[in-house]
C-alpha atoms as a PDB file:
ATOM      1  CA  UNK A   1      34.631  43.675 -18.437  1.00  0.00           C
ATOM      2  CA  UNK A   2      31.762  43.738 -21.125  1.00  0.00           C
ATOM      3  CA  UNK A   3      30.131  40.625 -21.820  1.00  0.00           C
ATOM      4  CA  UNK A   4      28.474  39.928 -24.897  1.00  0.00           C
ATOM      5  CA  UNK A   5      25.218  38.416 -25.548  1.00  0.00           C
ATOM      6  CA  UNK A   6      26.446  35.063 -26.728  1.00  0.00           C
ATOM      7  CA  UNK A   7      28.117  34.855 -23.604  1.00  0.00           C
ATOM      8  CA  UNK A   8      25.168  35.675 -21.476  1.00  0.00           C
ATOM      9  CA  UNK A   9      22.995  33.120 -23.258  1.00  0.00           C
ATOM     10  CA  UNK A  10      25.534  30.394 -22.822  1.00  0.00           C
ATOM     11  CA  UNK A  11      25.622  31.166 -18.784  1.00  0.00           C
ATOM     12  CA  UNK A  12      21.655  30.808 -19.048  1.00  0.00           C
ATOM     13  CA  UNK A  13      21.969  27.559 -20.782  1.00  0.00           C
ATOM     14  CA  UNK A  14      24.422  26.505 -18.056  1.00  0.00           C
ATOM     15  CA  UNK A  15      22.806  27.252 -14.936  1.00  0.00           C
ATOM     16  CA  UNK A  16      19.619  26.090 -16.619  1.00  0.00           C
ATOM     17  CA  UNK A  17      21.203  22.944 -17.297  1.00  0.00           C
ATOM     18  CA  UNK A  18      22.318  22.547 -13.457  1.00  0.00           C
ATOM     19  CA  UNK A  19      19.010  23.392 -12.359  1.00  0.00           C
ATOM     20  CA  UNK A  20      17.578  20.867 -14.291  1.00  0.00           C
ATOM     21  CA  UNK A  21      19.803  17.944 -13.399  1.00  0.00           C
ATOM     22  CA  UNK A  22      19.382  18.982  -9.376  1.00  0.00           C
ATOM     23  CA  UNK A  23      16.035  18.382  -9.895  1.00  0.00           C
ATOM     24  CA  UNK A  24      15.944  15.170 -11.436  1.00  0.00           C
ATOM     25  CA  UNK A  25      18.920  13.884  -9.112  1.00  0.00           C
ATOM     26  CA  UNK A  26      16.113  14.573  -6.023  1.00  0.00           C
ATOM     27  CA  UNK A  27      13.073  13.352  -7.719  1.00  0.00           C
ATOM     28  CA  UNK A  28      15.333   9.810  -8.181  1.00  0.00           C
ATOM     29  CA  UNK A  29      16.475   9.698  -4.342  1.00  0.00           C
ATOM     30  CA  UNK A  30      12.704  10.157  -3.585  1.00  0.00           C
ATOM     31  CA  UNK A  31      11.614   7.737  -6.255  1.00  0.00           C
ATOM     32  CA  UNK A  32      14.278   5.085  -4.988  1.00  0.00           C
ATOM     33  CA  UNK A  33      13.155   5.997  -1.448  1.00  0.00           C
ATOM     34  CA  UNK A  34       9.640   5.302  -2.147  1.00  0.00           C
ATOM     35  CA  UNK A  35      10.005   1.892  -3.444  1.00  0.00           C
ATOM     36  CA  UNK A  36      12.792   0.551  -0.706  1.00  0.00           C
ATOM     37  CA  UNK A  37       9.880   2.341   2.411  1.00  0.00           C
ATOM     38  CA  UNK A  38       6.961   0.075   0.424  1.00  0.00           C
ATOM     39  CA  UNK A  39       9.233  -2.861   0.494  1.00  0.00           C
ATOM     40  CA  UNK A  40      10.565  -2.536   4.293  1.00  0.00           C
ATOM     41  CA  UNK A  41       6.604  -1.479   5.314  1.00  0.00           C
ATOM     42  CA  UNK A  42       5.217  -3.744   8.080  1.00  0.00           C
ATOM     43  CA  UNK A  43       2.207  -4.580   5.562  1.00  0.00           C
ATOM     44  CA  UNK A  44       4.617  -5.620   2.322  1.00  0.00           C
ATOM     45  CA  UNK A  45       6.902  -7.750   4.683  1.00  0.00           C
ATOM     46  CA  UNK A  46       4.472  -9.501   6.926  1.00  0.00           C
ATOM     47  CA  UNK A  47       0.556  -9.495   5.065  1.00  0.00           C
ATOM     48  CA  UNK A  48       1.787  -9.176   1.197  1.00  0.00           C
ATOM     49  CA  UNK A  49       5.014 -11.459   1.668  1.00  0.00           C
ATOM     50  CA  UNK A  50       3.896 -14.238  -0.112  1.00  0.00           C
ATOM     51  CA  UNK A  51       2.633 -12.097  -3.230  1.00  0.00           C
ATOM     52  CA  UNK A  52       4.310 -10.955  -6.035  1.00  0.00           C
ATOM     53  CA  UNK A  53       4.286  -6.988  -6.262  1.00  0.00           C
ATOM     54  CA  UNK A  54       7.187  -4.750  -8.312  1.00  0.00           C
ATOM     55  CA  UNK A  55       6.962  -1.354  -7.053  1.00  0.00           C
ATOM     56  CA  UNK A  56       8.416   1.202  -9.475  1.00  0.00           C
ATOM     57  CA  UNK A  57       8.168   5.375  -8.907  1.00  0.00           C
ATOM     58  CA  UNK A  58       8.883   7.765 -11.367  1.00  0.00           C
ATOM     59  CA  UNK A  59       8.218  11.277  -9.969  1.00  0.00           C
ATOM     60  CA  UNK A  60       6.317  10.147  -7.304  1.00  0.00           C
ATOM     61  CA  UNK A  61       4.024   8.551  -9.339  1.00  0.00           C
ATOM     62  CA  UNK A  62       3.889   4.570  -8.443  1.00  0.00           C
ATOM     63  CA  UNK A  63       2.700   1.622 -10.451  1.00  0.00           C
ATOM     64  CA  UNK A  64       2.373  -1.332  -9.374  1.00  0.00           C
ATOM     65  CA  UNK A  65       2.577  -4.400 -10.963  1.00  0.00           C
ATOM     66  CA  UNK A  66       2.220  -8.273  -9.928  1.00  0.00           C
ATOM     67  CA  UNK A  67       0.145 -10.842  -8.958  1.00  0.00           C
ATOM     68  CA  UNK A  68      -1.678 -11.082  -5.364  1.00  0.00           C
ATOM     69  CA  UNK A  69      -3.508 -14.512  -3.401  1.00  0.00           C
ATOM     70  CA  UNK A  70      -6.232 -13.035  -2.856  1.00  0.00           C
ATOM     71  CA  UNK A  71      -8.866  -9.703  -3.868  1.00  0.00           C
ATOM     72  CA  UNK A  72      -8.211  -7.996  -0.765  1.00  0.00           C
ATOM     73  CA  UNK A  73      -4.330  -7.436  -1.204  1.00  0.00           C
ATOM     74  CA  UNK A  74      -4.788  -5.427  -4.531  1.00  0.00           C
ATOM     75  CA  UNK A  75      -6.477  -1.954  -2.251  1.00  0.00           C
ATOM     76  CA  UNK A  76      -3.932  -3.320   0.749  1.00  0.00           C
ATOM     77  CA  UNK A  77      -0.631  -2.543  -1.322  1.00  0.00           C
ATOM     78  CA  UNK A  78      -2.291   0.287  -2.762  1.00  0.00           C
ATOM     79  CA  UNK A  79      -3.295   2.126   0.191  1.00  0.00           C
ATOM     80  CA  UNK A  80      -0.048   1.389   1.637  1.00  0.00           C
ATOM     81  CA  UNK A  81       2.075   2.621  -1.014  1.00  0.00           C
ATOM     82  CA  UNK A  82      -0.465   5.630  -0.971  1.00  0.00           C
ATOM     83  CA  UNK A  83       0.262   6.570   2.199  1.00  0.00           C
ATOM     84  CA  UNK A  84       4.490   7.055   1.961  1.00  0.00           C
ATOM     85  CA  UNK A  85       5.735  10.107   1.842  1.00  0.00           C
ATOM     86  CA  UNK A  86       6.220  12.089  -1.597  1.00  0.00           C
ATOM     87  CA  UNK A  87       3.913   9.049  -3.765  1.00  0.00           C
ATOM     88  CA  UNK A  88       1.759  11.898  -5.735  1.00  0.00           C
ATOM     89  CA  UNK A  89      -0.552   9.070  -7.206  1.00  0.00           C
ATOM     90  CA  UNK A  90      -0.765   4.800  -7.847  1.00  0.00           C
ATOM     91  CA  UNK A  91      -1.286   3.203 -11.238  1.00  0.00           C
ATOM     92  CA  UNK A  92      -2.376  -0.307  -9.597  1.00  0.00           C
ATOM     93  CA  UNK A  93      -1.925  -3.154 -12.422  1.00  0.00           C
ATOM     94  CA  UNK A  94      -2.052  -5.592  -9.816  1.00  0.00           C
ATOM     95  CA  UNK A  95      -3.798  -9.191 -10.839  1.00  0.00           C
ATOM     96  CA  UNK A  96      -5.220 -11.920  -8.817  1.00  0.00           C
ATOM     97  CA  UNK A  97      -3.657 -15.176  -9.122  1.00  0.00           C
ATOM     98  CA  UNK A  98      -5.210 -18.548  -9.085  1.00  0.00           C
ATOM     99  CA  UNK A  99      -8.607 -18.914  -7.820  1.00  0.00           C
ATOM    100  CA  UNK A 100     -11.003 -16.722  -5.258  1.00  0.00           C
ATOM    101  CA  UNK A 101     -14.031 -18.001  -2.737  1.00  0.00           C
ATOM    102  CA  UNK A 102     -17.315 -17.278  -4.087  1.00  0.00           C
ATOM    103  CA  UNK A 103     -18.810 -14.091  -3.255  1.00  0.00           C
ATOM    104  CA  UNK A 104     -20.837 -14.044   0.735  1.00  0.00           C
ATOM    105  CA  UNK A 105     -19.293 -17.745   1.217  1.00  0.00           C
ATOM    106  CA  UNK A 106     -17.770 -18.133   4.228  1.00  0.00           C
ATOM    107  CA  UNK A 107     -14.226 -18.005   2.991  1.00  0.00           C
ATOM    108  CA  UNK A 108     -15.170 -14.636   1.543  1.00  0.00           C
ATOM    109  CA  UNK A 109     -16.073 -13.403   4.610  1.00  0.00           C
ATOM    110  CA  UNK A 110     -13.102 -14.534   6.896  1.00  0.00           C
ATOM    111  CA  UNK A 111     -11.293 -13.163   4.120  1.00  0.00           C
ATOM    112  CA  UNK A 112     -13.230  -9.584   4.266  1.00  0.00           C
ATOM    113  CA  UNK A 113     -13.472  -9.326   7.862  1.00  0.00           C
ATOM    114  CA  UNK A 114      -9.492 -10.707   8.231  1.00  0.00           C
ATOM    115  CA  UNK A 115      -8.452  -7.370   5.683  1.00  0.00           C
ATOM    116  CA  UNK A 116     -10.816  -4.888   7.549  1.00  0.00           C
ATOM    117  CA  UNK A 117      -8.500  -5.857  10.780  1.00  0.00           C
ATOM    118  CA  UNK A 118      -5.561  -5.013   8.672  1.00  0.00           C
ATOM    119  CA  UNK A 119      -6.642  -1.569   8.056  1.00  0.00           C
ATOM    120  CA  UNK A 120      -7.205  -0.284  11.323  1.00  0.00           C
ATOM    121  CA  UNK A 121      -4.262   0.271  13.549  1.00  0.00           C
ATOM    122  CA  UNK A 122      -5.715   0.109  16.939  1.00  0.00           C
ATOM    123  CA  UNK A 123      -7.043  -3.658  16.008  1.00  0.00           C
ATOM    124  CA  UNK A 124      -4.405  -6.834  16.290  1.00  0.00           C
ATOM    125  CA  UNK A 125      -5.328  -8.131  13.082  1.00  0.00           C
ATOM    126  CA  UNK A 126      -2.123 -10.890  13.170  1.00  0.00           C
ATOM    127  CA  UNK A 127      -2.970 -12.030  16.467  1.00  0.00           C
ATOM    128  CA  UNK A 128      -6.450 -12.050  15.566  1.00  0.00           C
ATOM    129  CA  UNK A 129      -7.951 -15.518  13.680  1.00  0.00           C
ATOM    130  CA  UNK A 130     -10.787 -15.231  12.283  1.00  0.00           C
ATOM    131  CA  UNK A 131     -13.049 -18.264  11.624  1.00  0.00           C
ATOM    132  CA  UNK A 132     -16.396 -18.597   9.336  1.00  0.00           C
ATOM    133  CA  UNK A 133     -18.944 -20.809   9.862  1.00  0.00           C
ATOM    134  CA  UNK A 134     -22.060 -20.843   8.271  1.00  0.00           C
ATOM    135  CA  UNK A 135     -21.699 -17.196   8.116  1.00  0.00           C
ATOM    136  CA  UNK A 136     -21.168 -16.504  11.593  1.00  0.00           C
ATOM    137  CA  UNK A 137     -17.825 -14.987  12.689  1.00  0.00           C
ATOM    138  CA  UNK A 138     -15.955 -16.362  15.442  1.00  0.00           C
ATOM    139  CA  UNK A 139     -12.781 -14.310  16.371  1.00  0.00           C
ATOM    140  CA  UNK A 140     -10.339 -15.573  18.957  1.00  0.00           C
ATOM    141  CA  UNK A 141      -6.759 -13.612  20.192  1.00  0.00           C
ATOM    142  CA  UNK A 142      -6.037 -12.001  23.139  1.00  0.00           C
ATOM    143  CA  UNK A 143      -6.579  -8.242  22.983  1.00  0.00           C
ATOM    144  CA  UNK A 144      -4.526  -5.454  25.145  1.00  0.00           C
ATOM    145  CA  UNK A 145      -7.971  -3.639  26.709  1.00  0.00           C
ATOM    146  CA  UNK A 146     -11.712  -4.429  26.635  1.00  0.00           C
ATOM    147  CA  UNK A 147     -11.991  -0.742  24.005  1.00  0.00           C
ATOM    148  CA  UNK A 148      -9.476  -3.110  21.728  1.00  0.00           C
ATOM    149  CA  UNK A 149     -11.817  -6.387  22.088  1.00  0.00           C
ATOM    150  CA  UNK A 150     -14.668  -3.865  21.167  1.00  0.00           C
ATOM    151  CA  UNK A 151     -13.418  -2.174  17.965  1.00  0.00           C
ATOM    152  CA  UNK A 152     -11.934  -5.412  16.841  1.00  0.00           C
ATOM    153  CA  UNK A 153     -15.875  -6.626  16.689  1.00  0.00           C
ATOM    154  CA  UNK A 154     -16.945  -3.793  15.463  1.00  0.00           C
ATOM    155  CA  UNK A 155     -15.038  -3.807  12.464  1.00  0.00           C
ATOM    156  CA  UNK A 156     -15.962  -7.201  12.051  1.00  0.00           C
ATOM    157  CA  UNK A 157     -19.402  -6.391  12.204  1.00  0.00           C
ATOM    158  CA  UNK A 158     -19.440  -3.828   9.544  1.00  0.00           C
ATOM    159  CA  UNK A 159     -17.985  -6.542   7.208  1.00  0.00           C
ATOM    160  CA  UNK A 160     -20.708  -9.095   7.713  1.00  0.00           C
ATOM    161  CA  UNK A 161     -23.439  -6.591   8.006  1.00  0.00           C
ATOM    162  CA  UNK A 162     -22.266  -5.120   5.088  1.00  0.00           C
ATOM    163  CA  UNK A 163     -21.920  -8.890   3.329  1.00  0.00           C
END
């Protein structure tokens, strides 16, 4: 059977078109699995909960968009969301809501050294308080080895040496 050239450009268009559509289909099932991993995260559903953060991801590229309590939750969500699998890149529009401690006050500290827990893994930054006074830390929590105890005041220390 001879087929004619109009009939071979038509089966291009086709399997283009196929091609094409597979692709998109998968970029959306990653897209909609990027946004439902940020919202189930341990960070979104226990340090962010109270905030008020859309997460949308077209192609792997996610912007977020909101308002936060305080500075520190902006680079938080962002280096959260940066972190999931197939996120190429984050547009971060997210805004601060209502007021913030002064800069080197004490509440700016606790505030500091509370997020720099939050960051590092091997730390128990929930069962960690953190209190300011005068601008000397005080943390109290129980920690699961002396190496935890350590790090956890180390980190602190590069806050408020930093402050």
């Amino acid at each position: 059977m001879k087929v004619s050239a109009n009939e071979q450009v038509g089966v291009t268009r086709a399997t283009g078109a196929i091609l094409v559509t597979s692709t998109s289909l998968r970029a959306s099932d990653t897209d909609s699995r990027i946004e439902s991993s940020a919202a189930k995260s341990y960070v979104f559903k226990t340090c962010l909960k109270n905030d008020s953060i859309t997460t949308v991801s077209k192609d792997g590229v996610v912007t977020l968009t909101g308002t936060v309590a305080e500075t520190s939750h902006i680079s938080l969500a962002q280096d959260t969301v940066a972190g999931l699998p197939g996120v190429i890149s984050v547009d971060n529009q997210l805004q601060v809501s209502g007021e913030q401690p002064a800069e080197h006050s004490d509440a700016w500290i606790g505030l500091k050294v509370k997020s720099a827990l939050l960051f590092h893994r091997n730390v128990s930054a929930i069962g960690t308080m953190v209190n300011v006074t005068n601008g000397i830390v005080t943390l109290q929590g129980e920690a699961s080895s002396m190496a935890q105890k350590e790090l956890t005041t180390e980190y602190a220390n590069d806050v408020t040496c930093g402050a």
